[in-house]
PDB file of N, CA and C in Angstrom:
ATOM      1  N   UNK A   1      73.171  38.415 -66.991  1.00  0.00           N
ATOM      2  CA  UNK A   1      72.223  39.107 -66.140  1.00  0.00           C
ATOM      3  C   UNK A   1      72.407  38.661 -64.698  1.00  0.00           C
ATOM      4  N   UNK A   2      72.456  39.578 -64.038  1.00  0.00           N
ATOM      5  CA  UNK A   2      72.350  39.364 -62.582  1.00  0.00           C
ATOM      6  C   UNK A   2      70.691  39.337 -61.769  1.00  0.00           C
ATOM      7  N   UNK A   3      70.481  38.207 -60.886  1.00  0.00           N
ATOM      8  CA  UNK A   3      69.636  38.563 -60.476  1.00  0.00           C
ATOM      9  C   UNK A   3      69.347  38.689 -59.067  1.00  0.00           C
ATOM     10  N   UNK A   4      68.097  39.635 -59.115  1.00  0.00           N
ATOM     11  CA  UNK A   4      68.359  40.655 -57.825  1.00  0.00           C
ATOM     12  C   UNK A   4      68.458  40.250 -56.309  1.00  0.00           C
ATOM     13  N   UNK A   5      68.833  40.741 -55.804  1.00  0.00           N
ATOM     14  CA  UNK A   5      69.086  40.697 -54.212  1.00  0.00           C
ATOM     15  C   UNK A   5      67.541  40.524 -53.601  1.00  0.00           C
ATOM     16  N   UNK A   6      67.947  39.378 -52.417  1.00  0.00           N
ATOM     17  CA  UNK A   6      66.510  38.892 -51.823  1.00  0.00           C
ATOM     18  C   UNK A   6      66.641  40.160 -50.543  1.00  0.00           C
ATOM     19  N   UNK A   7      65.623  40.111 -50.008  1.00  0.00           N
ATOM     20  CA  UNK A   7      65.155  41.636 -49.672  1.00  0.00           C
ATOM     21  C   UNK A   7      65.915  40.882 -48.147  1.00  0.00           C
ATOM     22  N   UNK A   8      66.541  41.632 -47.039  1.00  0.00           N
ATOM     23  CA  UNK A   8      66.876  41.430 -45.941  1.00  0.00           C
ATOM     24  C   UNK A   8      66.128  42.332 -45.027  1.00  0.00           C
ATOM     25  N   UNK A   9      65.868  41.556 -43.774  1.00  0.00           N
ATOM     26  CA  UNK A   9      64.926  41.734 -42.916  1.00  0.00           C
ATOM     27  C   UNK A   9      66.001  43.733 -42.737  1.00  0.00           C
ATOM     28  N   UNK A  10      67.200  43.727 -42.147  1.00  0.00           N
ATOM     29  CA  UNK A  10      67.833  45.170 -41.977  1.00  0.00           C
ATOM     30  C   UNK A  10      67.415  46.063 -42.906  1.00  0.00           C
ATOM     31  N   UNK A  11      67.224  45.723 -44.486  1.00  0.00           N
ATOM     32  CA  UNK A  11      67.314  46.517 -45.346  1.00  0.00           C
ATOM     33  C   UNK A  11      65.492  47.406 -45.174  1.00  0.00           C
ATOM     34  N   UNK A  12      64.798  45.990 -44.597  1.00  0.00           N
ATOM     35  CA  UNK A  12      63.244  46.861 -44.549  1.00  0.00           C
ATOM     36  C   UNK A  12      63.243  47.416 -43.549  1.00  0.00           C
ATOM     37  N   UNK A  13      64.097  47.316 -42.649  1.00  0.00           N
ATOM     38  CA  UNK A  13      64.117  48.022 -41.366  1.00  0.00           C
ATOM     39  C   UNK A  13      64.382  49.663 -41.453  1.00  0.00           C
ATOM     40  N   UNK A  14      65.638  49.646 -41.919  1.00  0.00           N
ATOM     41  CA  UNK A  14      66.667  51.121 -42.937  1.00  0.00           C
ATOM     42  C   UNK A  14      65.322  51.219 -43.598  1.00  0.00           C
ATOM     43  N   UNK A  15      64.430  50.927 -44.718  1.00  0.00           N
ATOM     44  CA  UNK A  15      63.882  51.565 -45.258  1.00  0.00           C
ATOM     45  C   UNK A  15      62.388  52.612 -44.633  1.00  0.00           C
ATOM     46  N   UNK A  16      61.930  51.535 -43.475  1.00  0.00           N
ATOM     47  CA  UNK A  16      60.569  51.770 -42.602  1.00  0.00           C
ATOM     48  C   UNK A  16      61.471  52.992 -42.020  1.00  0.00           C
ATOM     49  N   UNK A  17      62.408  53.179 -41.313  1.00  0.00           N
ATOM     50  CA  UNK A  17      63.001  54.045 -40.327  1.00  0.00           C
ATOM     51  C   UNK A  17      63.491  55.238 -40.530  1.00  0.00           C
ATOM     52  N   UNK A  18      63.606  55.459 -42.547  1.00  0.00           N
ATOM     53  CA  UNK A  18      63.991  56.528 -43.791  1.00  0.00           C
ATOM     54  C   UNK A  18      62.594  56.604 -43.743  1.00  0.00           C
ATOM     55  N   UNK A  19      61.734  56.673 -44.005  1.00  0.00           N
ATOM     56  CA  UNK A  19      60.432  56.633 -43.843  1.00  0.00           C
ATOM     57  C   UNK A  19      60.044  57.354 -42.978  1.00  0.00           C
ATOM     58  N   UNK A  20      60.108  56.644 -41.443  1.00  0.00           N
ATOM     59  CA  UNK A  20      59.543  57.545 -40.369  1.00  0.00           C
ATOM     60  C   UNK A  20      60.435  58.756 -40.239  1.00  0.00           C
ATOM     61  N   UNK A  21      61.017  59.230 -40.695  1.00  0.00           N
ATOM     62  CA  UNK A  21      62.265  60.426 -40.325  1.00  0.00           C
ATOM     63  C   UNK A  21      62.046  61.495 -41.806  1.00  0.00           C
ATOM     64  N   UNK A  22      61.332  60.953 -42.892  1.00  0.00           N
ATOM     65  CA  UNK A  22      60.993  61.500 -43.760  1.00  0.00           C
ATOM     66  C   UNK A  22      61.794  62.089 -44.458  1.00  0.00           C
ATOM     67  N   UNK A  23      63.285  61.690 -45.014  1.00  0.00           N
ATOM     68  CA  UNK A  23      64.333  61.924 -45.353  1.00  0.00           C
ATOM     69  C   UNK A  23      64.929  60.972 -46.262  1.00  0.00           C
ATOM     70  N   UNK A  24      65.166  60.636 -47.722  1.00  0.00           N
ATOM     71  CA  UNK A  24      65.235  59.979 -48.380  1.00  0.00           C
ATOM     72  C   UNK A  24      66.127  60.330 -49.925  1.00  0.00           C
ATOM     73  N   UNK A  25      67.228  60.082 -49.924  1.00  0.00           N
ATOM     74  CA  UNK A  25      67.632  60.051 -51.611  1.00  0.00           C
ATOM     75  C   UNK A  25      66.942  59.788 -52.787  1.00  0.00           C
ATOM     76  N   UNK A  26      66.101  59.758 -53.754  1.00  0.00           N
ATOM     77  CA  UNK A  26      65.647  59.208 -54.767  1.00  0.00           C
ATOM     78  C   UNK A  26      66.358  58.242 -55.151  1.00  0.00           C
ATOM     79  N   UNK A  27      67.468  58.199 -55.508  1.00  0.00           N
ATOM     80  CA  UNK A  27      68.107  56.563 -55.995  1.00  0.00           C
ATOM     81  C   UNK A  27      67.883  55.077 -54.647  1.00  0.00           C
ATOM     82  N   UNK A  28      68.025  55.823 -53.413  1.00  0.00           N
ATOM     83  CA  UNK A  28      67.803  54.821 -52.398  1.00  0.00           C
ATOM     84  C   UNK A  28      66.165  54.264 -52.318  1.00  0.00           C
ATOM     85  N   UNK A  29      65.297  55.407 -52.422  1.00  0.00           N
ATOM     86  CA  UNK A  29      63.937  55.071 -52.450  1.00  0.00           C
ATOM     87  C   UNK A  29      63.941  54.003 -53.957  1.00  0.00           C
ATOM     88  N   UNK A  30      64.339  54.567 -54.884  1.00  0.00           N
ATOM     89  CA  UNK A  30      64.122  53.623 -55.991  1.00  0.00           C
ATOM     90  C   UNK A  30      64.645  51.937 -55.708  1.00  0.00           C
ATOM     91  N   UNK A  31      65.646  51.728 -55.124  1.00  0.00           N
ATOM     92  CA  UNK A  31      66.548  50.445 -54.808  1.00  0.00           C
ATOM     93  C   UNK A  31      65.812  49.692 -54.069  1.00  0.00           C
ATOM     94  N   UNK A  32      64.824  50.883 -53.002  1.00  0.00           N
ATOM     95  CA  UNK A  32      64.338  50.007 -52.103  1.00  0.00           C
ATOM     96  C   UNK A  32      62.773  49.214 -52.784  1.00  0.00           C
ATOM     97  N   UNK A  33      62.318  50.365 -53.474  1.00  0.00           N
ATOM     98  CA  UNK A  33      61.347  49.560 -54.102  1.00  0.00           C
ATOM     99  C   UNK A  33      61.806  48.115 -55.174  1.00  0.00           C
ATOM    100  N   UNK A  34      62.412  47.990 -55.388  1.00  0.00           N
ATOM    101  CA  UNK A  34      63.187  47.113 -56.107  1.00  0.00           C
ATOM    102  C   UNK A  34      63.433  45.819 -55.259  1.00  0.00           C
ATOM    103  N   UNK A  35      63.822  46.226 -54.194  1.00  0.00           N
ATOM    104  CA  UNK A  35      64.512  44.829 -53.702  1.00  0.00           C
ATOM    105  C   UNK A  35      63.781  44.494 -52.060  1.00  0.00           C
ATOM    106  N   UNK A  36      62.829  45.146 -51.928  1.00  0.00           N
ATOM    107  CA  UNK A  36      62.251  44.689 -50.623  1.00  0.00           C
ATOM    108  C   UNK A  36      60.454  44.214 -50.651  1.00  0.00           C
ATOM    109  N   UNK A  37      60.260  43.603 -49.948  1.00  0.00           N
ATOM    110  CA  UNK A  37      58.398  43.430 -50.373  1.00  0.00           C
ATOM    111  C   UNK A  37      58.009  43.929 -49.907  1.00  0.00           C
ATOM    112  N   UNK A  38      56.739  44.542 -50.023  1.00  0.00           N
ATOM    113  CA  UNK A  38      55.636  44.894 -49.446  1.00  0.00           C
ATOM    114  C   UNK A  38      54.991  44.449 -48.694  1.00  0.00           C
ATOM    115  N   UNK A  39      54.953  43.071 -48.374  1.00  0.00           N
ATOM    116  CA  UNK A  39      54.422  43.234 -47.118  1.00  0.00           C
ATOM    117  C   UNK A  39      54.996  43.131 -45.860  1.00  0.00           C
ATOM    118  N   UNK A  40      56.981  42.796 -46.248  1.00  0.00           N
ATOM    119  CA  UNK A  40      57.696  43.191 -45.231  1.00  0.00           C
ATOM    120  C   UNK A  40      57.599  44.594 -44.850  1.00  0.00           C
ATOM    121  N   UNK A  41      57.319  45.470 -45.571  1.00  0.00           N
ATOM    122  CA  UNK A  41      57.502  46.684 -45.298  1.00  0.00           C
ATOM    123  C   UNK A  41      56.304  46.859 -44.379  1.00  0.00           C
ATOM    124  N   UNK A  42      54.628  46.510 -44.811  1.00  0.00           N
ATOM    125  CA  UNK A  42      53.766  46.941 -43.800  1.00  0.00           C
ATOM    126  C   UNK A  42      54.245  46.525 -42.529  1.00  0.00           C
ATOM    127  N   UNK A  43      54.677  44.803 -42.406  1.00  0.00           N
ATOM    128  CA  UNK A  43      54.974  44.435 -41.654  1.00  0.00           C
ATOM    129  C   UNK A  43      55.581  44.817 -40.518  1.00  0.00           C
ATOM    130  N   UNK A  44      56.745  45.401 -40.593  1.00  0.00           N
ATOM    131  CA  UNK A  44      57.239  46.069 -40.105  1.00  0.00           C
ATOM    132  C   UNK A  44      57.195  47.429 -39.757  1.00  0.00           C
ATOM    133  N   UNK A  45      56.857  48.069 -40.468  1.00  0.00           N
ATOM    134  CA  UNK A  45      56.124  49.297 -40.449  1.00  0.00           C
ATOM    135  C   UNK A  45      55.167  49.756 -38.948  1.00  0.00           C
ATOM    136  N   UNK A  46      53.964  48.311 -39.414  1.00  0.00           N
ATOM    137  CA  UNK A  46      52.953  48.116 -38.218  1.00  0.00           C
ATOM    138  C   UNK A  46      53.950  47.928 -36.565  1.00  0.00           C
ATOM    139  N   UNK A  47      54.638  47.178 -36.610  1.00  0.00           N
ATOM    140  CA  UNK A  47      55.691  46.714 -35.319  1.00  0.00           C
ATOM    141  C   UNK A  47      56.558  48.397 -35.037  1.00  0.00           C
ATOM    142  N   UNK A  48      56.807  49.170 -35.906  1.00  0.00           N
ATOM    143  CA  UNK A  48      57.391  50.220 -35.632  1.00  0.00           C
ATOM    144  C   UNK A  48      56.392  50.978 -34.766  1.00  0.00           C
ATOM    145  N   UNK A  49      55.349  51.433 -35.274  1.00  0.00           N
ATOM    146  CA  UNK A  49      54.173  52.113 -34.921  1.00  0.00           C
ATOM    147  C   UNK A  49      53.785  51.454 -33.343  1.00  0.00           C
ATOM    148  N   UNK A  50      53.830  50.369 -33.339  1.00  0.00           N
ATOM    149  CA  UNK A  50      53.431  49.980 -32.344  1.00  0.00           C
ATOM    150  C   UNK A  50      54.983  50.206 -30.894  1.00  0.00           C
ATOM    151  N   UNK A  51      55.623  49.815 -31.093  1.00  0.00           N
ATOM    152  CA  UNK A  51      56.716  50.526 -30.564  1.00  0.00           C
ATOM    153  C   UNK A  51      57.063  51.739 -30.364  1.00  0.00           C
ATOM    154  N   UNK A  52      56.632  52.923 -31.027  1.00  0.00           N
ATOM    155  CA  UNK A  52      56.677  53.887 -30.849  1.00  0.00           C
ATOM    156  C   UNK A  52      55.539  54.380 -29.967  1.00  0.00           C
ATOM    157  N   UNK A  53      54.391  53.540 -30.297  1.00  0.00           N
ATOM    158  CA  UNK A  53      52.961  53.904 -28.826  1.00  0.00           C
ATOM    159  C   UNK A  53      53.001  53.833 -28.116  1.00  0.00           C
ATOM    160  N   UNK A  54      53.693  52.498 -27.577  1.00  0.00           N
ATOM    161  CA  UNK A  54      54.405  52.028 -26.312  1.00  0.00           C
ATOM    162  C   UNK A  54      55.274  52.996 -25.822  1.00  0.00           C
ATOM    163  N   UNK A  55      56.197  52.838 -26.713  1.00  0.00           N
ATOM    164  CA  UNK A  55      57.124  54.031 -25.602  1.00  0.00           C
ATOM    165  C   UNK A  55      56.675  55.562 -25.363  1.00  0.00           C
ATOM    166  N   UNK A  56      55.938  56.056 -26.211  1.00  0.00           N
ATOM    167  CA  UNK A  56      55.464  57.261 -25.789  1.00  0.00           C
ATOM    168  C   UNK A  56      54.331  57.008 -24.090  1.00  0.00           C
ATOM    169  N   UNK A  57      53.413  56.193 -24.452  1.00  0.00           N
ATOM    170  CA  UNK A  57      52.877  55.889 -23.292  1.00  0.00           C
ATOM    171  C   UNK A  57      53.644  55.237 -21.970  1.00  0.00           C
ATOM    172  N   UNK A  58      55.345  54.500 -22.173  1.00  0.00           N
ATOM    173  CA  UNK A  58      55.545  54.432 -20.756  1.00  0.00           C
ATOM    174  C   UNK A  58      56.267  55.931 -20.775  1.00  0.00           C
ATOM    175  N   UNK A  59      56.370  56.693 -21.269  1.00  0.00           N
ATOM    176  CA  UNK A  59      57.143  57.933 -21.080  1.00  0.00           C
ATOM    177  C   UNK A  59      56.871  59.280 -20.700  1.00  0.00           C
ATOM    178  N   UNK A  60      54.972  59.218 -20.705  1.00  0.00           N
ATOM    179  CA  UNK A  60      53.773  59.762 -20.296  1.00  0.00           C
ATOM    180  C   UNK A  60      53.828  59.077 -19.253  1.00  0.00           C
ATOM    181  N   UNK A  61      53.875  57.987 -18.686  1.00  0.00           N
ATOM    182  CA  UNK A  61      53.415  57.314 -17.311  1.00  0.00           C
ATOM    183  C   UNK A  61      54.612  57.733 -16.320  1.00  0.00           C
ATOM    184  N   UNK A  62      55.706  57.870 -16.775  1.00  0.00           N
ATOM    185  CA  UNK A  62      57.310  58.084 -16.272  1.00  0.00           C
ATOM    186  C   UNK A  62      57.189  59.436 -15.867  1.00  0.00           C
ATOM    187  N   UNK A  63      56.683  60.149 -16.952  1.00  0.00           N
ATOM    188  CA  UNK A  63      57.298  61.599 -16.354  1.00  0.00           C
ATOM    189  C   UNK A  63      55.395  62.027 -15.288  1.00  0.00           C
ATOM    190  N   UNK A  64      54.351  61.576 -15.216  1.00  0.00           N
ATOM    191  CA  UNK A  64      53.567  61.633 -14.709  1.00  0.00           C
ATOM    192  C   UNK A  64      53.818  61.310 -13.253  1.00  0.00           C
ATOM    193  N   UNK A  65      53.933  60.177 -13.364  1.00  0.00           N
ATOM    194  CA  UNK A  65      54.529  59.370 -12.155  1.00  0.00           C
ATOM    195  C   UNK A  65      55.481  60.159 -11.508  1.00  0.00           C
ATOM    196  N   UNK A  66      56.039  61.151 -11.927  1.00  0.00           N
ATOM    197  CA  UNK A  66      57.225  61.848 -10.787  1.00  0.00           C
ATOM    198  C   UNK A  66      56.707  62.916 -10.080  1.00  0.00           C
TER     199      UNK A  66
END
């Protein structure tokens, strides 16, 4: 028996980012539930979201500002 792969910080990244784009294989979604945690995933998840607020708001201030 092999046992499984420890979850890598890239792999929850690829998975949060298949996620936000809403585009996903079924065998990849399955793998990922398998080999990544949950609360890396909120984790990250939350840091995405928040990055994405940010930049929408300096990008509202950018094109305002001109």
């Amino acid at each position: 028996m092999s046992t499984p792969a420890k979850s890598s910080f890239l792999r929850t990244v690829k998975a949060v980012a298949w996620s936000f784009v809403g585009i996903r294989k079924r065998s990849g979604f399955e793998d990922d539930l398998a080999k990544i945690s949950p609360l890396h995933v909120i984790a990250v998840g939350l840091v995405a979201v928040l990055l994405i607020v940010l930049g929408l708001v300096v990008f509202v201030n950018w094109v305002v500002a001109k």
